[in-house]
Protein backbone atom coordinates (compact mmCIF):
# COMPACT_ATOMS: atom_id res chain seq x y z
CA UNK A 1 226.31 57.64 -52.36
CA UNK A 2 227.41 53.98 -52.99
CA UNK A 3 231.02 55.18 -53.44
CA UNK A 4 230.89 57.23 -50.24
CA UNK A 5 229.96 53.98 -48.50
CA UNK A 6 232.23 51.49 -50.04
CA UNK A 7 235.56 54.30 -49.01
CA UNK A 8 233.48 54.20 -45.86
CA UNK A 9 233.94 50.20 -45.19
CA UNK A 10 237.21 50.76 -46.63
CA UNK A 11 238.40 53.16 -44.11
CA UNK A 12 236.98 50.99 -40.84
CA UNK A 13 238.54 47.98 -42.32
CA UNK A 14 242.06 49.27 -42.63
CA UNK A 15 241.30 51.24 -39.33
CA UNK A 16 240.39 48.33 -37.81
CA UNK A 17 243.15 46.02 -38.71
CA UNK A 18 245.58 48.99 -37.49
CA UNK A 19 243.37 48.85 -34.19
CA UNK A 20 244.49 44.64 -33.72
CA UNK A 21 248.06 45.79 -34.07
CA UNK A 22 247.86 47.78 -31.16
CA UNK A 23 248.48 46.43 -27.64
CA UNK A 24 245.49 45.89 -25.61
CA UNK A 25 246.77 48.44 -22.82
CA UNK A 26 246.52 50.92 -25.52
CA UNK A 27 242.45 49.97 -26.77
CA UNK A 28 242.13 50.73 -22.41
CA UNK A 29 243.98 53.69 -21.82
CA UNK A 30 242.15 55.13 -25.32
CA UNK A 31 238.86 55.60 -22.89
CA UNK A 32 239.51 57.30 -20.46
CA UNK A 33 241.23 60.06 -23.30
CA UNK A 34 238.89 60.30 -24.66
CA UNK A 35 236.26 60.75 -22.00
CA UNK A 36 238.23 63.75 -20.61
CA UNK A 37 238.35 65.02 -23.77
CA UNK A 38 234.96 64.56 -24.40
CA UNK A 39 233.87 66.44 -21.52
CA UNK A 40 236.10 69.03 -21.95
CA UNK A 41 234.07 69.47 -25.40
CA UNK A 42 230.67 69.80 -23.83
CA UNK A 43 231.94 71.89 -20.93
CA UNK A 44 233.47 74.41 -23.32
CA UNK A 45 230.83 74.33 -26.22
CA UNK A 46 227.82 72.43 -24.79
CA UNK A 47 225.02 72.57 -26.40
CA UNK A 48 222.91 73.34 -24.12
CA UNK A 49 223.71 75.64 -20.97
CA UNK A 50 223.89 73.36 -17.81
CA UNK A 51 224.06 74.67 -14.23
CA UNK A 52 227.17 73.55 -13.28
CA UNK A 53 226.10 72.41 -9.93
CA UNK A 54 223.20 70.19 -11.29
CA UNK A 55 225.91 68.94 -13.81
CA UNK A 56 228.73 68.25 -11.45
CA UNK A 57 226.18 66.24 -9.14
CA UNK A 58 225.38 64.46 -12.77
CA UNK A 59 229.01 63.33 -13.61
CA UNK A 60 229.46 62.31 -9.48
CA UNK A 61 226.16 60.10 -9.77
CA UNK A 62 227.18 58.70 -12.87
CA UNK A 63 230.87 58.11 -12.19
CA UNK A 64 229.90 56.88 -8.86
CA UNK A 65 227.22 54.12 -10.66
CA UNK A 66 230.12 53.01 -13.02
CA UNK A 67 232.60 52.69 -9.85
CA UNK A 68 229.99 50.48 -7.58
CA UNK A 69 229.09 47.95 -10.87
CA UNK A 70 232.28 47.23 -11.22
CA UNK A 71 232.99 46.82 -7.83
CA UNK A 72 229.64 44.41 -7.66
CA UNK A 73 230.78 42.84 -10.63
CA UNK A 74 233.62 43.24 -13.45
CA UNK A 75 231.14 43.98 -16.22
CA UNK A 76 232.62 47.20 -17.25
CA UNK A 77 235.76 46.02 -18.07
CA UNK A 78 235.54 43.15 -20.82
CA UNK A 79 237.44 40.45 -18.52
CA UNK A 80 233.88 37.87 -19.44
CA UNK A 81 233.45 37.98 -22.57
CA UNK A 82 236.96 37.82 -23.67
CA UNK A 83 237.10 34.61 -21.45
CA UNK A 84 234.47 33.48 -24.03
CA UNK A 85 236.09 34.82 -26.64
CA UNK A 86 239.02 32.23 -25.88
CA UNK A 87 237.10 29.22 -25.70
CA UNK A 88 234.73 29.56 -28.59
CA UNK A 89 236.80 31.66 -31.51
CA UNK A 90 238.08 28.63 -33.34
CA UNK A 91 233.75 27.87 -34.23
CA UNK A 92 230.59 30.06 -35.22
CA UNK A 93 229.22 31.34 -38.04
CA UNK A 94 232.16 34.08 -38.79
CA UNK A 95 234.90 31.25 -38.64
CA UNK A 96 234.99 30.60 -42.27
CA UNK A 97 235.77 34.43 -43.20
CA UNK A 98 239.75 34.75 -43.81
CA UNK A 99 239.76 38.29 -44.21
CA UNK A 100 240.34 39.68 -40.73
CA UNK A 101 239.27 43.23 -40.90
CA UNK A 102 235.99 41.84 -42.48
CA UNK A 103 235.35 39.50 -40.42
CA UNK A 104 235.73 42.35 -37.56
CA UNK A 105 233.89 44.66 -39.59
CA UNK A 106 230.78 42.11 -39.68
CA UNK A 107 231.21 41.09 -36.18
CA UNK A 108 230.77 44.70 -34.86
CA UNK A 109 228.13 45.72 -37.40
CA UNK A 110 226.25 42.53 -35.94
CA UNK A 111 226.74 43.75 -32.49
CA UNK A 112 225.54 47.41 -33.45
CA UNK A 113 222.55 45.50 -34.60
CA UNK A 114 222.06 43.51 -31.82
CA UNK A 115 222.22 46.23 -29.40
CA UNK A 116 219.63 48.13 -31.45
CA UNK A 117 217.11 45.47 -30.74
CA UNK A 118 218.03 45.11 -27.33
CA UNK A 119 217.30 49.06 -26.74
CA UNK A 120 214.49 48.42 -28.83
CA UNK A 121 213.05 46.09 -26.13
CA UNK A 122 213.84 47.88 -23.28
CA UNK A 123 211.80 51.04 -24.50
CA UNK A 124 208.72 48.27 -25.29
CA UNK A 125 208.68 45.64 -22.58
CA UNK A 126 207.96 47.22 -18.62
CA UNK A 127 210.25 44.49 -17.48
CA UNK A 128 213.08 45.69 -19.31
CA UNK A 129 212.09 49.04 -19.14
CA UNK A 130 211.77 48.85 -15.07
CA UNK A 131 215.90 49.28 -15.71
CA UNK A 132 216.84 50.76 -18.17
CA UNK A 133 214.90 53.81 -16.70
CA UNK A 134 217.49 54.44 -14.73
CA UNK A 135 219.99 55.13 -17.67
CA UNK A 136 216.92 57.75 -18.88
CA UNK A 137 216.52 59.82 -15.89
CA UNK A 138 219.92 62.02 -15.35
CA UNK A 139 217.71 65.38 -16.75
CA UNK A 140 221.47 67.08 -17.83
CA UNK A 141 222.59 64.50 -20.70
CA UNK A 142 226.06 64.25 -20.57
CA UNK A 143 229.24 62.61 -21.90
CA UNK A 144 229.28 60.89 -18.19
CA UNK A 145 225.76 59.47 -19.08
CA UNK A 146 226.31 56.47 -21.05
CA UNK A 147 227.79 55.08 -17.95
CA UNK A 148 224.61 55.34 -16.19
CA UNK A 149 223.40 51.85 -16.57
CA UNK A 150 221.92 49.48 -13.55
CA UNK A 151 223.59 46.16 -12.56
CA UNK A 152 220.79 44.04 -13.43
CA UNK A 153 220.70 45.69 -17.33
CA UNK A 154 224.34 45.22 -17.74
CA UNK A 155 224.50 41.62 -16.16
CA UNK A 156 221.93 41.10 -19.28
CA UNK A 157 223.69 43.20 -21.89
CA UNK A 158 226.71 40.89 -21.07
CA UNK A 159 224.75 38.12 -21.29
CA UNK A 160 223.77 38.74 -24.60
CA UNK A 161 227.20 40.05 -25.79
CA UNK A 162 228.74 36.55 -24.46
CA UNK A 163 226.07 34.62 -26.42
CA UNK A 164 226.62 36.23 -29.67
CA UNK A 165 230.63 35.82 -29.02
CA UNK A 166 229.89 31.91 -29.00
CA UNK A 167 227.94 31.90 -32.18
CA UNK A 168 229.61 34.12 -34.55
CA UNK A 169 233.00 32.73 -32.99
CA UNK A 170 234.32 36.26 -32.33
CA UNK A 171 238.15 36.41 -31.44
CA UNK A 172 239.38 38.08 -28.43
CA UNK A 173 241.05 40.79 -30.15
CA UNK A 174 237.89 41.80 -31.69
CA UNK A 175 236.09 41.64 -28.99
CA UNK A 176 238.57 44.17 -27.48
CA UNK A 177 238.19 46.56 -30.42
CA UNK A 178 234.90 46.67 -30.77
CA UNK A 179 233.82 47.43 -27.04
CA UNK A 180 236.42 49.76 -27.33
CA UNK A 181 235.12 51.70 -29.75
CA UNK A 182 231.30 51.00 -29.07
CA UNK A 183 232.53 52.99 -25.85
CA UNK A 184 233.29 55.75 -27.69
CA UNK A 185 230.41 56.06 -30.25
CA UNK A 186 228.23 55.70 -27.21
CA UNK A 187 230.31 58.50 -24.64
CA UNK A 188 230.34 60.64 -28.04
CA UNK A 189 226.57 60.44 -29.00
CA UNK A 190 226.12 61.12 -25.38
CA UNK A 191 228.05 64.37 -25.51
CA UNK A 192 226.38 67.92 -25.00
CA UNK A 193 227.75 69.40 -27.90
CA UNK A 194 227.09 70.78 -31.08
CA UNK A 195 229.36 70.54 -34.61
CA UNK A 196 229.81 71.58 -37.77
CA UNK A 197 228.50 68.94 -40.30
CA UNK A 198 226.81 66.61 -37.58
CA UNK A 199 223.81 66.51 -39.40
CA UNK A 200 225.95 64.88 -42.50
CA UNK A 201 227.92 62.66 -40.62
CA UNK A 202 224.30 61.63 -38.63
CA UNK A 203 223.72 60.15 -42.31
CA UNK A 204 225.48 57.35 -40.94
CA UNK A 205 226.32 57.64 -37.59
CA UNK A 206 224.44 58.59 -34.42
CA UNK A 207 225.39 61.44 -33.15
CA UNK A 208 224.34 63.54 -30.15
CA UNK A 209 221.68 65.79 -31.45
CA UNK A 210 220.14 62.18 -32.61
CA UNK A 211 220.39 60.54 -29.23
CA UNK A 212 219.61 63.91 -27.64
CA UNK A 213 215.88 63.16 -29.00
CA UNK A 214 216.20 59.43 -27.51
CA UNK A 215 216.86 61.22 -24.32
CA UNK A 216 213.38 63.29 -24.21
CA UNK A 217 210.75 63.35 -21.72
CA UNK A 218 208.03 62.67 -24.48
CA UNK A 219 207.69 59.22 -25.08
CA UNK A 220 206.86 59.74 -28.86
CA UNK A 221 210.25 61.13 -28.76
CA UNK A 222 211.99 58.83 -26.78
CA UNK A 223 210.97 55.93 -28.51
CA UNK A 224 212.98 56.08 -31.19
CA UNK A 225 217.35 56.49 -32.41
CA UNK A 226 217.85 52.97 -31.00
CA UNK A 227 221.13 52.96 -32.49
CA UNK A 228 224.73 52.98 -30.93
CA UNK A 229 226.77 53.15 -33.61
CA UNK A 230 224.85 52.91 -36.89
CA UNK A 231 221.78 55.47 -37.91
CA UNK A 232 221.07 52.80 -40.39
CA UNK A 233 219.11 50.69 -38.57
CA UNK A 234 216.82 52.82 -36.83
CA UNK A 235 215.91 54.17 -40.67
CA UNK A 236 215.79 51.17 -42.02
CA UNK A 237 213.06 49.83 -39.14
CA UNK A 238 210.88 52.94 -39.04
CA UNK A 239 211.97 54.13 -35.90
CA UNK A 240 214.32 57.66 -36.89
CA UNK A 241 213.39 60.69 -35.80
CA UNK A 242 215.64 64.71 -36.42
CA UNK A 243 213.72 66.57 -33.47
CA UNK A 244 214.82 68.71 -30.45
CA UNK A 245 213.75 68.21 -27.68
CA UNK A 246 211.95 70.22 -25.35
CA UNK A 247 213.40 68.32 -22.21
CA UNK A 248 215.73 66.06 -20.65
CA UNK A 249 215.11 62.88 -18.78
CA UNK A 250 211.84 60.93 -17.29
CA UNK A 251 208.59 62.57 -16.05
CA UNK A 252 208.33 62.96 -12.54
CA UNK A 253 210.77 63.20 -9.81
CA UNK A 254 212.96 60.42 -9.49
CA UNK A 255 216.06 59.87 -7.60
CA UNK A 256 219.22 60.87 -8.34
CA UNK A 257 222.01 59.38 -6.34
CA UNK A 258 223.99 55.99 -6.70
CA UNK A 259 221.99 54.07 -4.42
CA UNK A 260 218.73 55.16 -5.04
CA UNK A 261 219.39 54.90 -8.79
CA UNK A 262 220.29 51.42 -7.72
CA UNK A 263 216.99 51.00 -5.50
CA UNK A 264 215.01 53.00 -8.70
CA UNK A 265 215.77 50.20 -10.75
CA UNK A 266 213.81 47.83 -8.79
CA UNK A 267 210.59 49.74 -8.87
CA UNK A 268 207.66 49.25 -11.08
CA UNK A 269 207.56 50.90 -14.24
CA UNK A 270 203.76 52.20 -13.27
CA UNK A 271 203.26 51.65 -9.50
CA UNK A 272 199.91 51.77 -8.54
CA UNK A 273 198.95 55.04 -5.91
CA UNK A 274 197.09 54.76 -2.89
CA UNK A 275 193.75 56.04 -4.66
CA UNK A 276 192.63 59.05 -2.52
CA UNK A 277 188.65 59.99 -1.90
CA UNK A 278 187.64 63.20 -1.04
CA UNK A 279 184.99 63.24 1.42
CA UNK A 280 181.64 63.99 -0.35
CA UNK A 281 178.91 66.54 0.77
CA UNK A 282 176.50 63.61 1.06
CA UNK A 283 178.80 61.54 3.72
CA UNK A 284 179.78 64.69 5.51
CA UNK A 285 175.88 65.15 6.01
CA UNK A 286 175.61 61.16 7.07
CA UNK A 287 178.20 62.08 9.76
CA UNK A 288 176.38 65.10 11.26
CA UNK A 289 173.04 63.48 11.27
CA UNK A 290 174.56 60.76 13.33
CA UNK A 291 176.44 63.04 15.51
CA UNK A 292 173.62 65.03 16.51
CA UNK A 293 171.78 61.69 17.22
CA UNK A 294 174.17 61.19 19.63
CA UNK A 295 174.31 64.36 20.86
CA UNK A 296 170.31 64.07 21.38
CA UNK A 297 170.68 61.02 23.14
CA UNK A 298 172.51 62.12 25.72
CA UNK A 299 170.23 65.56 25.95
CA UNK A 300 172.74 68.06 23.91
CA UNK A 301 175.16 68.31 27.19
CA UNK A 302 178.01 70.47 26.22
CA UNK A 303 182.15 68.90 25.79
CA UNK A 304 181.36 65.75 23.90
CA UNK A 305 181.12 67.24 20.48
CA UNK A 306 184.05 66.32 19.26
CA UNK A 307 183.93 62.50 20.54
CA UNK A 308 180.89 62.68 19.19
CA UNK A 309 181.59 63.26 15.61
CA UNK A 310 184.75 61.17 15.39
CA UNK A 311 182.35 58.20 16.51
CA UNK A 312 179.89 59.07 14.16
CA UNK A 313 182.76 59.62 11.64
CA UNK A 314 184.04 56.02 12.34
CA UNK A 315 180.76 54.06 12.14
CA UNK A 316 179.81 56.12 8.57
CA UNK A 317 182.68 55.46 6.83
CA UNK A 318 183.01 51.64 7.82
CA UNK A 319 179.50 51.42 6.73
CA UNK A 320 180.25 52.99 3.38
CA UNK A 321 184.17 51.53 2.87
CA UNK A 322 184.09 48.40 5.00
CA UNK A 323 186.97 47.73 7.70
CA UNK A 324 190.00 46.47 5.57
CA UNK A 325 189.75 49.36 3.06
CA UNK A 326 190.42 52.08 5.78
CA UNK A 327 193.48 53.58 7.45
CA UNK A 328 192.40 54.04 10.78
CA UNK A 329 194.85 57.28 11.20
CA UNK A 330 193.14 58.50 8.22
CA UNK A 331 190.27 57.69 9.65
CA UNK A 332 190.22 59.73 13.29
CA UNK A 333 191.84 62.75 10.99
CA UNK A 334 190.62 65.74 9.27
CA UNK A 335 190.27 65.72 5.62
CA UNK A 336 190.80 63.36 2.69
CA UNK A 337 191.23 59.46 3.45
CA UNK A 338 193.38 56.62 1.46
CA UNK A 339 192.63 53.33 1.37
CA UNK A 340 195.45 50.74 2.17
């Protein structure tokens, strides 16, 4: 196993120092490739079997959330933190490493670690959580899904990504290659597909059957296979989990269009409901006793029945609820009342 992993690092390295060689329109036009090809992958051996319309609406949601945050903001594209990149390379902690590749090799499995705690706290804190819901609730997991993110999680992902740039002293051409290919673990692990030896290569990696059970309804399921790029970490913390899930997505019916994804993400993780009473057989009595007072005071004559009871109605349930609590169209209706 050891000597598995040390050809391992010694693959990435040399892969990586072939990767800073390469001109930086060529790390760019690598992505959208491989998306294509991606999907083409999951559309021709998914999986599971998606309707195609509930699918297509999927990739237009998602592709349409990618196009408006980088319209609101260039966070998609890596403009910011090479801009930090820049100014703080020549300093941090990883400035003292001569070795390129290893120092790029560090640098991204530092990021892959960062990241995991970050997704870590989104899953456990409802302030985090309150976005990066949005990212959980396309119910057809697809390679177009890791781009559904919300604004406000990837103004803080950045963030983050900028501040660990500073520290470790990251150069810009590192930066490039490892978003690049954090991109692609995460558009592959996204992937409706299946493949031979997964399971071996998930050893290391995540993969998609691993991040399928991140994507499941169950919260005992979904809270676990942090990872992005690394299995390793989610072992090593207690939080790795081999199961299929049942379903897709977030309970409950939640939007599923650019701007309410956008609107979604500013919603409480559990909003409080209107609580709803059911009229018991004891009030409805109180109301008909005081009805048919009424009705005796003015000697039983005939066409004010229904006055009658609404009145009584009225002055029951204020005695019982108070005035604030009560919707007064609830109120002078039929049926079950909520209070405000």
């Amino acid at each position: 196993m050891s000597s598995e992993i040390l050809s391992l690092i010694s693959f990435v390295e040399s892969y990586l120092t072939w990767l800073s060689n390469l001109p930086e329109t060529w790390t760019s036009f690598s992505l959208p490739v491989i998306f294509i090809a991606l999907s083409l992958v999951e559309l021709n051996y998914p999986k599971r079997i998606l309707p195609l319309k509930q699918l297509r609406r999927s990739y237009q949601t998602n592709i349409g959330l990618f196009v408006f945050n980088s319209t609101v903001i260039s966070l998609l594209s890596v403009a910011p933190l090479v801009i930090v990149a820049e100014r703080y390379s020549n300093w941090g902690l990883l400035s003292n490493i001569a070795n390129p590749a290893g120092k790029a090799l560090l640098s991204f499995v530092l990021l892959d670690l960062l990241l995991y705690g970050w997704h870590r706290a989104s899953h456990n804190f409802d302030g985090l959580w309150m976005f990066h819901k949005v990212h959980h609730n396309d119910p057809y997991l697809n390679v177009s899904t890791a781009f559904r993110l919300h604004i406000v999680e990837l103004l803080i992902i950045t963030a983050l990504k900028a501040a660990y740039i500073a520290l470790l002293g990251v150069d810009k051409a590192t930066v490039l290659i490892n978003e690049t290919l954090l991109t692609l673990f995460i558009m592959f692990h996204h992937t409706n597909m299946v493949f031979a030896g997964e399971k071996h290569l998930g050893q290391v990696f995540i993969v998609p059957y691993l991040h399928r059970a991140h994507h499941s309804t169950e919260r005992s399921e979904h809270d676990n296979n942090y990872g992005a790029v690394f299995s390793i970490w989610d072992r090593l913390f207690g939080t790795f989990i081999e199961r299929e899930p049942k379903e897709i997505g977030i309970k409950n019916n939640s939007p599923q269009t650019v701007s309410g994804l956008v609107k979604f993400g500013f919603t409480p993780v559990n909003p409080v409901p209107a609580p709803v009473y059911q009229m018991s057989a004891d009030i409805n009595a109180m109301i008909a006793e005081a009805a048919y007072y009424k009705a005796e005071k003015r000697a039983f004559t005939p066409g004010n029945e229904l006055p009658d009871w609404l009145e009584a109605k009225r002055e029951i349930l204020r005695m019982v609820y108070g005035d604030k609590s009560i919707q007064q169209q609830s109120i002078d209706s039929e049926g079950p009342f909520t209070f405000c």
